[in-house]
N, C-alpha and C. Protein backbone atom coordinates (compact mmCIF):
# COMPACT_ATOMS: atom_id res chain seq x y z
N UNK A 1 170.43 147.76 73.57
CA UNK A 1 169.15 148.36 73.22
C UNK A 1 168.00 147.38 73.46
N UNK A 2 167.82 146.28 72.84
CA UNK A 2 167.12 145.00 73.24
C UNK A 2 166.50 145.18 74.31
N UNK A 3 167.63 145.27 75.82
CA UNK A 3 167.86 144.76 77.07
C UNK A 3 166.62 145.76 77.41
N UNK A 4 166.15 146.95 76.87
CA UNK A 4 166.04 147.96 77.68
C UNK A 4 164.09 148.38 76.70
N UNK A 5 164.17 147.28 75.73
CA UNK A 5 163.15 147.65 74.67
C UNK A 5 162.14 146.47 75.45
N UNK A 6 162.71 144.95 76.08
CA UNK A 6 161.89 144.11 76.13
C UNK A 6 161.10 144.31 77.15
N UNK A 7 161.37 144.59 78.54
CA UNK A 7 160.85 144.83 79.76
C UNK A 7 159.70 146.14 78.94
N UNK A 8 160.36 147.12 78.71
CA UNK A 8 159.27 148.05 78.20
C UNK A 8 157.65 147.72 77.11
N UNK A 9 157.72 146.74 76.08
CA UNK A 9 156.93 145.52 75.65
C UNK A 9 156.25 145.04 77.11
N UNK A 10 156.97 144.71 77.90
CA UNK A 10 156.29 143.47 78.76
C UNK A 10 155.37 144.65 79.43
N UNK A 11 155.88 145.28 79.90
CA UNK A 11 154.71 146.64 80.84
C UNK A 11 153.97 147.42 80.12
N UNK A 12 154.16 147.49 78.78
CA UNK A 12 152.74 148.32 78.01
C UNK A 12 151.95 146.64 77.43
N UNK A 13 152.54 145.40 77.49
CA UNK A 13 151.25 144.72 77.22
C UNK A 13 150.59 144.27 78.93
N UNK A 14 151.20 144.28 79.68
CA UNK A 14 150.81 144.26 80.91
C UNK A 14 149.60 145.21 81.32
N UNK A 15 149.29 146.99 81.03
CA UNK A 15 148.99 147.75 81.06
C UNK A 15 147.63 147.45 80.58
N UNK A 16 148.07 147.11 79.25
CA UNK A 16 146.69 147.13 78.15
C UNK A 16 145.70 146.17 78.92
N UNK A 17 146.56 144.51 79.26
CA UNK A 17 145.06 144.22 80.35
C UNK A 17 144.36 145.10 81.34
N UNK A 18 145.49 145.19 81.66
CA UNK A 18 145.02 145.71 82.82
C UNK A 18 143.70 146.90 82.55
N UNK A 19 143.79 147.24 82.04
CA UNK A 19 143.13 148.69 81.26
C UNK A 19 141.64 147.96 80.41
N UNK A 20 141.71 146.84 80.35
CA UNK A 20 140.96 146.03 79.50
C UNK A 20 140.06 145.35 80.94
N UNK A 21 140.73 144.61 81.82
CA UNK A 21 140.13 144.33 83.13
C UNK A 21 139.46 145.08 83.79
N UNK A 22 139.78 146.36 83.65
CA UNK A 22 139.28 148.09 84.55
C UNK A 22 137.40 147.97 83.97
N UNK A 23 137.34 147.91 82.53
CA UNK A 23 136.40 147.96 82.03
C UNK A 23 135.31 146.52 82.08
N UNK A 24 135.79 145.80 82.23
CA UNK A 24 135.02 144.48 82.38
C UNK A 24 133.91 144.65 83.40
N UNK A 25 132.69 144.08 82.85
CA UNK A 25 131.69 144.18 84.36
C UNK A 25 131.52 142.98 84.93
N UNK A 26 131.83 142.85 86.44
CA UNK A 26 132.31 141.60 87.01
C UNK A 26 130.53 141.13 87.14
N UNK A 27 129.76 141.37 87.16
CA UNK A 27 128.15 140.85 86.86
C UNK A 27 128.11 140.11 85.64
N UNK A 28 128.90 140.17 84.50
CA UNK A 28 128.36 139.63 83.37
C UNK A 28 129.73 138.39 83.18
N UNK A 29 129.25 137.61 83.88
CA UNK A 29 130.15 135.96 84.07
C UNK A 29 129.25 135.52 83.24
N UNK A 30 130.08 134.78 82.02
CA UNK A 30 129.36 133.68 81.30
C UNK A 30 129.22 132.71 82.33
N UNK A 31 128.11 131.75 82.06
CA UNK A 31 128.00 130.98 82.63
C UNK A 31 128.37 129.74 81.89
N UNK A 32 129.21 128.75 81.90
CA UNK A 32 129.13 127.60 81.13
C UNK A 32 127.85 126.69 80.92
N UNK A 33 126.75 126.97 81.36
CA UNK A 33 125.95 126.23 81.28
C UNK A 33 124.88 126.41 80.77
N UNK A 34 124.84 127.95 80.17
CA UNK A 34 124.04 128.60 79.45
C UNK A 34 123.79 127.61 78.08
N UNK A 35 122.67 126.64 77.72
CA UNK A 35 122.40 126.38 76.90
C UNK A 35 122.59 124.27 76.76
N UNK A 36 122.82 124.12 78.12
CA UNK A 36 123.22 122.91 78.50
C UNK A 36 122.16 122.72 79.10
N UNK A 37 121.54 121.17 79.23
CA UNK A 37 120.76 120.84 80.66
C UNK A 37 120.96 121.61 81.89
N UNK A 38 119.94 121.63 82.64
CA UNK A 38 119.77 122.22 84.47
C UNK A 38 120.17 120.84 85.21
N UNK A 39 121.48 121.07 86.36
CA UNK A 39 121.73 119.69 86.81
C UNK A 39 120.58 119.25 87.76
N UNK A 40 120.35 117.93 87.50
CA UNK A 40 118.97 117.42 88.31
C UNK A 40 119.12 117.40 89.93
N UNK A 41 118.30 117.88 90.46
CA UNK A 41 118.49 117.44 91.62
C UNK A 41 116.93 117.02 92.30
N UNK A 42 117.11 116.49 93.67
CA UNK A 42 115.72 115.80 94.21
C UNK A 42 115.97 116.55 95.83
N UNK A 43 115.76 117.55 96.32
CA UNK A 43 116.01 118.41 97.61
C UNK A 43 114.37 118.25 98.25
N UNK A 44 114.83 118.54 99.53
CA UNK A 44 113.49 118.77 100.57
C UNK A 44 113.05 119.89 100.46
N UNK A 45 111.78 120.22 100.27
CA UNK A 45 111.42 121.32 100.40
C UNK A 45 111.05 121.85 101.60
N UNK A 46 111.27 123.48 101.67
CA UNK A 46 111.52 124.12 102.64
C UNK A 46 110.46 124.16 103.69
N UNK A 47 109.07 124.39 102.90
CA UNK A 47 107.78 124.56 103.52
C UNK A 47 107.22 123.39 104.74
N UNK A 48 107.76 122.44 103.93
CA UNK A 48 107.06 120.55 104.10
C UNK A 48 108.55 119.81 103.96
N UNK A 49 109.11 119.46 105.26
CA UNK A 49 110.41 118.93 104.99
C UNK A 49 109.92 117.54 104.73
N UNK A 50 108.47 116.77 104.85
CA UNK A 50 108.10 115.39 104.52
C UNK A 50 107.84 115.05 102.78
N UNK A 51 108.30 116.76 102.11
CA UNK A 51 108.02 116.66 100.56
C UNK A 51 109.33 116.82 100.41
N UNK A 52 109.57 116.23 98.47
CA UNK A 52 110.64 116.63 98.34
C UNK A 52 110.24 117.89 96.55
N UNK A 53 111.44 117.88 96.34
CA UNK A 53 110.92 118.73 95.10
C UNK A 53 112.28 117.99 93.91
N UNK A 54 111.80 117.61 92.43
CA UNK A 54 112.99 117.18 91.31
C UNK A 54 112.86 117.83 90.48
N UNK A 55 113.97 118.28 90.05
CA UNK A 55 114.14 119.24 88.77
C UNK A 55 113.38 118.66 87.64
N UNK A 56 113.12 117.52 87.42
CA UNK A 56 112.21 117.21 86.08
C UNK A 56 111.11 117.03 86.71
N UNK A 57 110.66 117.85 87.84
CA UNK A 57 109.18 117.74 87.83
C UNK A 57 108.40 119.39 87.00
N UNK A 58 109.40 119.80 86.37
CA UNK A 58 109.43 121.01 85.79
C UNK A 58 109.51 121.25 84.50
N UNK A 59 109.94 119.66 83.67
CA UNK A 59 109.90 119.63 82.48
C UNK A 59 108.51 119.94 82.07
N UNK A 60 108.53 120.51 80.61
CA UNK A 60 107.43 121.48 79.93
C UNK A 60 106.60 122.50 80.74
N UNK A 61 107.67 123.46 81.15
CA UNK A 61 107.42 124.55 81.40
C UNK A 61 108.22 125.74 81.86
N UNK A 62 108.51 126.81 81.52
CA UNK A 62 109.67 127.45 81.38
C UNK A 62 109.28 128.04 83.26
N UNK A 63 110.40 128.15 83.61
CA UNK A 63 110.35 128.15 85.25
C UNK A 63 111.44 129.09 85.60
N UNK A 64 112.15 129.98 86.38
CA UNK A 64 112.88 130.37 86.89
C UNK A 64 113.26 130.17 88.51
N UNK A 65 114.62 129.06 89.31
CA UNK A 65 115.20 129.24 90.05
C UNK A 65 115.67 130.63 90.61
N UNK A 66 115.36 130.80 91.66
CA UNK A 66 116.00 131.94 92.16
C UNK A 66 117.01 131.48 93.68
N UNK A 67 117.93 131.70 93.78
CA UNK A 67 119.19 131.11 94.57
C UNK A 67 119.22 131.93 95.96
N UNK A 68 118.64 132.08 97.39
CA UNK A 68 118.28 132.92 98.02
C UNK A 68 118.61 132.74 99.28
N UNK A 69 118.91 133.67 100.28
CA UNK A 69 119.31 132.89 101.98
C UNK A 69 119.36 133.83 102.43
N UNK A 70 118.21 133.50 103.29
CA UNK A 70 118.16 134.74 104.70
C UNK A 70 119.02 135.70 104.99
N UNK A 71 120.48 134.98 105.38
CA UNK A 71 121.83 135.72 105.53
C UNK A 71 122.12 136.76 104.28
N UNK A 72 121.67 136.55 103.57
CA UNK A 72 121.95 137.43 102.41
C UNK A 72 121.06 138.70 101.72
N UNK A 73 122.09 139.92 102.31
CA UNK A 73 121.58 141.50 102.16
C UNK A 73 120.92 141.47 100.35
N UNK A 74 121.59 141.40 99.53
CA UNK A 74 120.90 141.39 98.37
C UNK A 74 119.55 140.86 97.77
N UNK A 75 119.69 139.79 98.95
CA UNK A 75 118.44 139.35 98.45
C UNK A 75 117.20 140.08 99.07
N UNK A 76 117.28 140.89 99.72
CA UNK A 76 116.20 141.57 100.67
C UNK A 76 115.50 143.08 99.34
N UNK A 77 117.10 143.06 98.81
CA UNK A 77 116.91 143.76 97.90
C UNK A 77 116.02 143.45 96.51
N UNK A 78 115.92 142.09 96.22
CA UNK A 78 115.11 142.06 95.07
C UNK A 78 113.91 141.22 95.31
N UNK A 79 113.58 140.71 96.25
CA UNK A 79 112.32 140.33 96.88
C UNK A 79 111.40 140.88 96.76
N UNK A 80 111.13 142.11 97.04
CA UNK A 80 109.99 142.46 96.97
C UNK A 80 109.56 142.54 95.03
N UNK A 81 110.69 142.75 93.99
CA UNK A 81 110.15 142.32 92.65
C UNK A 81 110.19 140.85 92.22
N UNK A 82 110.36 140.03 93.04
CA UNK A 82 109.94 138.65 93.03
C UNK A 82 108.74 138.07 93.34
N UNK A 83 108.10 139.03 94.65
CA UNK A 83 106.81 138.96 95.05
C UNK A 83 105.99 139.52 94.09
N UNK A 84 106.35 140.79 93.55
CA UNK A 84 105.16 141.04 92.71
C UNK A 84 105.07 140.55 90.97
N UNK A 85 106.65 139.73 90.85
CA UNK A 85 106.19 139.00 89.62
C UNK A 85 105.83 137.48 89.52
N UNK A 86 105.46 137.08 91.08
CA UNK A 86 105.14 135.50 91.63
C UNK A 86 103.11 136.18 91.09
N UNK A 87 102.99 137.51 92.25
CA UNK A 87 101.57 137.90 91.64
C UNK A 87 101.12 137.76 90.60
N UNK A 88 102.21 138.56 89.54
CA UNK A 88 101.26 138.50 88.30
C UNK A 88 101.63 137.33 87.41
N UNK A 89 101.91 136.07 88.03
CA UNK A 89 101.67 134.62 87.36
C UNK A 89 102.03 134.08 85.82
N UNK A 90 103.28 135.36 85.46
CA UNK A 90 103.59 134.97 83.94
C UNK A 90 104.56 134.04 83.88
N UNK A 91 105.17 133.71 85.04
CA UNK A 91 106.16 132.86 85.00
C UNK A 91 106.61 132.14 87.09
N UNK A 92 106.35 130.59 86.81
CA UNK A 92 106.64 130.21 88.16
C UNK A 92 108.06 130.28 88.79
N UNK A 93 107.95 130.78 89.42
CA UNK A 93 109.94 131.22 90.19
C UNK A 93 109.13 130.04 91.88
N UNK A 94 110.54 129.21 91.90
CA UNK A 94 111.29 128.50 92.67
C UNK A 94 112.15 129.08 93.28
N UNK A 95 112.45 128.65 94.38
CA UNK A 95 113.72 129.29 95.57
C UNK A 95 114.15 128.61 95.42
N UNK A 96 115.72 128.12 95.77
CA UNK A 96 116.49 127.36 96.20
C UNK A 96 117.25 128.10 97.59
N UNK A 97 116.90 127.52 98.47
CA UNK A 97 117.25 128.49 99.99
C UNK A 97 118.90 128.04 99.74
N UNK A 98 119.62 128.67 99.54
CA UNK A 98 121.49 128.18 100.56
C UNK A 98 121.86 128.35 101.12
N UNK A 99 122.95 127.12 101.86
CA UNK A 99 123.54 127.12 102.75
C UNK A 99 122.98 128.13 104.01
N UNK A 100 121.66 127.70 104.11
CA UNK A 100 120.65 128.44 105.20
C UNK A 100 120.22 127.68 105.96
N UNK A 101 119.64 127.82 107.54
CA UNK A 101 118.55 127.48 108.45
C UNK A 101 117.52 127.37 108.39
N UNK A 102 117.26 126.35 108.25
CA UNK A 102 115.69 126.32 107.86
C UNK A 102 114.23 127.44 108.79
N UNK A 103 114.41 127.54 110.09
CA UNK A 103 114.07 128.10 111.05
C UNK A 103 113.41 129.83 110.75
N UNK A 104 115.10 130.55 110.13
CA UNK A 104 115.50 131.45 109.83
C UNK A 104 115.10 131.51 108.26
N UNK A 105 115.16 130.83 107.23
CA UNK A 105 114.46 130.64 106.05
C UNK A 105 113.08 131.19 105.83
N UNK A 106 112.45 130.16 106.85
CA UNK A 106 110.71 130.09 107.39
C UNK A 106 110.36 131.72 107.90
N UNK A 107 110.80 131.93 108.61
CA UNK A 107 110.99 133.27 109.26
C UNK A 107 111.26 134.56 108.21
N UNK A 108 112.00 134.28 107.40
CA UNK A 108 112.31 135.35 106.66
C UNK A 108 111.09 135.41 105.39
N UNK A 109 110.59 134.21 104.98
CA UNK A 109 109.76 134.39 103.86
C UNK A 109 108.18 134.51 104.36
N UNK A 110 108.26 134.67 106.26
CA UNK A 110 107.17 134.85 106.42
C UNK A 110 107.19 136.26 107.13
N UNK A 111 108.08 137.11 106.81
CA UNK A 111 108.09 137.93 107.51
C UNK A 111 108.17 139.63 106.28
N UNK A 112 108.80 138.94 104.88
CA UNK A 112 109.19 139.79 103.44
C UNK A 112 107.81 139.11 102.77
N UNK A 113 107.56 138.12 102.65
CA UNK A 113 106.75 137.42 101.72
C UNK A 113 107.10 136.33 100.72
N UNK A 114 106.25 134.96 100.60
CA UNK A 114 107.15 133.85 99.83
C UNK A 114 106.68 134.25 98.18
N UNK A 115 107.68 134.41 97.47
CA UNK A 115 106.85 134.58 95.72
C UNK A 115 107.02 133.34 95.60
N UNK A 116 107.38 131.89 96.43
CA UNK A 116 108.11 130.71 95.51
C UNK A 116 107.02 129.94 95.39
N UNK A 117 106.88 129.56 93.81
CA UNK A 117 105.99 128.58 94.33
C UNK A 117 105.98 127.02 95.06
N UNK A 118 107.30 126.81 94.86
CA UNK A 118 108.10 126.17 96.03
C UNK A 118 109.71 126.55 96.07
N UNK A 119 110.10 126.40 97.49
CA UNK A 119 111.30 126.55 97.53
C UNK A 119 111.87 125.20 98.23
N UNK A 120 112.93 124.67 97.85
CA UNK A 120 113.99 123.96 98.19
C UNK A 120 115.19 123.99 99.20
N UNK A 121 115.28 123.21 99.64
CA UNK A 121 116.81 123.46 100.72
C UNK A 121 117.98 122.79 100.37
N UNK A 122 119.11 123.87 100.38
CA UNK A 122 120.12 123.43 100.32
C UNK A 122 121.05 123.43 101.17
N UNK A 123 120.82 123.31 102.54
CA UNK A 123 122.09 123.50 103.36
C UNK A 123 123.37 123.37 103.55
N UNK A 124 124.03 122.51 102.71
CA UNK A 124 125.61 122.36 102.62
C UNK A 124 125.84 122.72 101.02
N UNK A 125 125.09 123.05 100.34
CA UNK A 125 125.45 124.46 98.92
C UNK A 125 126.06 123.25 97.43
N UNK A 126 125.52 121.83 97.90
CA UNK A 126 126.27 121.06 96.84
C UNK A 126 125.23 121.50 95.52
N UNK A 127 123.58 121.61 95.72
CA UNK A 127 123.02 121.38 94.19
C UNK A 127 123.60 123.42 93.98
N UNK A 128 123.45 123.79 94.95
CA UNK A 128 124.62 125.41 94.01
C UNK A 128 125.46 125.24 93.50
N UNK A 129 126.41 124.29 93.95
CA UNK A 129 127.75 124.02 93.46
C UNK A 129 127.41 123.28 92.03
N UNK A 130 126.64 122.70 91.97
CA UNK A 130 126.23 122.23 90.38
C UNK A 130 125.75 123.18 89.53
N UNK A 131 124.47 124.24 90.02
CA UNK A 131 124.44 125.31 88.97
C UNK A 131 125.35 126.67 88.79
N UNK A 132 126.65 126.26 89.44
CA UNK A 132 127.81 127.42 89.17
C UNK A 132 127.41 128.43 90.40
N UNK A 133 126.79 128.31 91.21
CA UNK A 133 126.43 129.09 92.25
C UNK A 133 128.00 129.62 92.90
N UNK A 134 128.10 131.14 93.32
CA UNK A 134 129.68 131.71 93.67
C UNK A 134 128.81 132.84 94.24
N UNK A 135 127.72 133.11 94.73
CA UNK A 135 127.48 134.25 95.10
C UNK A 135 126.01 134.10 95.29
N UNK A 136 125.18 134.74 96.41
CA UNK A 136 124.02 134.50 96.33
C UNK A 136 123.32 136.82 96.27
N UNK A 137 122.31 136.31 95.62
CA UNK A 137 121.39 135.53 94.69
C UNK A 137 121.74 135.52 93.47
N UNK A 138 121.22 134.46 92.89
CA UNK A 138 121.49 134.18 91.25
C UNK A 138 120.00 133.87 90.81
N UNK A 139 119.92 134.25 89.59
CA UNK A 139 118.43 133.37 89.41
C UNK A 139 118.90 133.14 87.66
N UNK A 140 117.83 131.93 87.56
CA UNK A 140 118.47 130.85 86.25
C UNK A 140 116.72 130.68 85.60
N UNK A 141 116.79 131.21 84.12
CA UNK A 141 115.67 130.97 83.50
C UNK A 141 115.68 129.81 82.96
N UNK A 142 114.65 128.66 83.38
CA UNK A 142 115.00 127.40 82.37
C UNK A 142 113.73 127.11 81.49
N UNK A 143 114.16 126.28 80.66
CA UNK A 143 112.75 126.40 79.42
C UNK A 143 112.57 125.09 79.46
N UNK A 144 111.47 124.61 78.71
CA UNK A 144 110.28 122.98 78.82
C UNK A 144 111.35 122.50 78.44
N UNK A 145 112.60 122.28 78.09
CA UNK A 145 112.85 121.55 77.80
C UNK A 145 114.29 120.89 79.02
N UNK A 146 114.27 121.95 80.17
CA UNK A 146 115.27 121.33 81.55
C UNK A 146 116.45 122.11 81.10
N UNK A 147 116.36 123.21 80.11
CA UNK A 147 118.10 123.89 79.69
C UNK A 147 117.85 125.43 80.20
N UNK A 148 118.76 125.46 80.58
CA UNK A 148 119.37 126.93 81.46
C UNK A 148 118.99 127.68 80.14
N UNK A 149 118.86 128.76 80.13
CA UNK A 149 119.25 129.30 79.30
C UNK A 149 119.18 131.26 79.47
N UNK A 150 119.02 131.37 80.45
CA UNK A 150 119.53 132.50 81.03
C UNK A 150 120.00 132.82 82.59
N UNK A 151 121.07 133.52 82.99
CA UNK A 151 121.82 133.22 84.34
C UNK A 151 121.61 134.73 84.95
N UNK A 152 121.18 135.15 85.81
CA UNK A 152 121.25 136.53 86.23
C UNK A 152 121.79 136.36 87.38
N UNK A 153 122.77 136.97 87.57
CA UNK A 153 124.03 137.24 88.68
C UNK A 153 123.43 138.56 89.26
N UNK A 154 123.88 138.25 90.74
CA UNK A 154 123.13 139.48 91.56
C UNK A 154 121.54 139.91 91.41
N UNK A 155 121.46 140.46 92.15
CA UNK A 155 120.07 140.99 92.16
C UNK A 155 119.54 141.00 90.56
N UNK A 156 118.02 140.08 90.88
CA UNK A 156 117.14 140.83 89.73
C UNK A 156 116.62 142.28 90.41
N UNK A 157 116.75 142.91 89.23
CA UNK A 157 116.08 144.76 88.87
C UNK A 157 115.47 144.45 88.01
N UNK A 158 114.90 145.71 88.53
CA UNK A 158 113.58 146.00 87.19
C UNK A 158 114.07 146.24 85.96
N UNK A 159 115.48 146.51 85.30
CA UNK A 159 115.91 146.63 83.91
C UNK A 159 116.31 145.21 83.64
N UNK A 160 116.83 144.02 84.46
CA UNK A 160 117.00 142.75 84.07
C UNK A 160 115.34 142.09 83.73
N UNK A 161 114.73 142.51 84.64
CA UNK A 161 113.18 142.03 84.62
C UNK A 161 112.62 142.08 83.29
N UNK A 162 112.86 143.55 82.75
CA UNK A 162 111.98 144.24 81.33
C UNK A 162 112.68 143.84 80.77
N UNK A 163 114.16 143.89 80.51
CA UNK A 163 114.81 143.67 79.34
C UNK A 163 115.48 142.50 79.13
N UNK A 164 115.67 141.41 79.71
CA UNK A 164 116.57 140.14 79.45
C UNK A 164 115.56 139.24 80.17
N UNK A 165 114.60 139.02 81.21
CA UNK A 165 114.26 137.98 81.57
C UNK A 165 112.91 137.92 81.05
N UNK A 166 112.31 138.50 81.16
CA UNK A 166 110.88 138.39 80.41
C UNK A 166 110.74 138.71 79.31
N UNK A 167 111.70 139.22 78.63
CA UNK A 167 111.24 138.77 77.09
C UNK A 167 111.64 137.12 76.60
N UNK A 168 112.11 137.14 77.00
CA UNK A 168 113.37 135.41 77.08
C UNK A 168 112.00 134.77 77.85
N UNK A 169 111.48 134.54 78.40
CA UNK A 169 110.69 133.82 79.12
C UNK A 169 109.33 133.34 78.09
N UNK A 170 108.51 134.88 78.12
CA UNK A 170 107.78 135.21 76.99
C UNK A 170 107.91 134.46 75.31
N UNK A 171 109.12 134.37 75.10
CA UNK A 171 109.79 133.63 73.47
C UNK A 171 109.75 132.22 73.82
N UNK A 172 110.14 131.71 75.02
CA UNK A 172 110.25 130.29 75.53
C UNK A 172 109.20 129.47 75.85
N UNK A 173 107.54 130.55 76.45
CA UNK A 173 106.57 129.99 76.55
C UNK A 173 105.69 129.72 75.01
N UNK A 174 105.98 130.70 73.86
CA UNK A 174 105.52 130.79 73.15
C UNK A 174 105.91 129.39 72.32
């Protein structure tokens, strides 16, 4: 009886993940770094490769990275609400171009429109590889004080916009 009870155990707890995985939304990855320092980095910027740009040139003031590359269809997709919340100036968003061409970079933000108020290059994807970067675009709210503290996976939308990033932004400037 045993022989014939255990395998049956093993495939209804097998199931239940599984059934538990079905429901998971693969967008909502904790991020480990939610609430940790932003790793520093010192990159060329995209505009002026004779400038560079450092993450603590950002201390005291809440800023949002946005993680972005030509090659990448999604991002075409939330650009244009990047441009119009670079317009209305409630909060400075940064690019970080990846594992992109600079050429093709230049080209693309002059061709959609740049919201950055600077963007950065990353061509071989190491300072991504420090902010957990696995997918482009990502964008990372950080506050005066250099700590992550919100991660948006995939496209920003207008319901991440209203409801998780700008109120969070808004509480952080205050």
């Amino acid at each position: 009886m045993m022989r014939y009870l255990l395998p049956l155990v093993a495939f209804s707890v097998l199931v239940v993940f599984l059934l538990i995985g079905l429901n998971l939304n693969p967008r909502q990855v904790p991020s480990p770094l939610i609430g940790k320092p932003a790793p520093e980095f010192q990159l060329q910027q995209l505009q002026d490769s004779d400038k560079t740009l450092t993450s603590k040139e950002n201390l005291g003031k809440v800023w949002l990275l946005n993680v972005w590359a030509s090659w990448c269809v999604s991002c075409r997709e939330e650009h244009p609400l990047l441009v119009e919340l670079a317009k209305s100036g409630i909060v400075p968003v940064y690019g970080l171009n990846y594992k992109d061409e600079r050429d093709l970079a230049l080209q693309w933000l002059k061709q959609f429109g740049d919201p950055y108020t600077v963007s950065i290059r990353d061509p071989e994807g190491r300072t991504g590889i420090d902010y957990g970067v696995y997918g482009v675009p990502e964008t990372y709210v950080i506050d005066k004080n250099g700590v992550i503290r919100y991660k948006q996976i995939g496209p920003v939308t207008v319901e991440a916009l209203e409801t998780k990033i700008l109120p969070l932004v808004k509480e952080l400037q205050g």
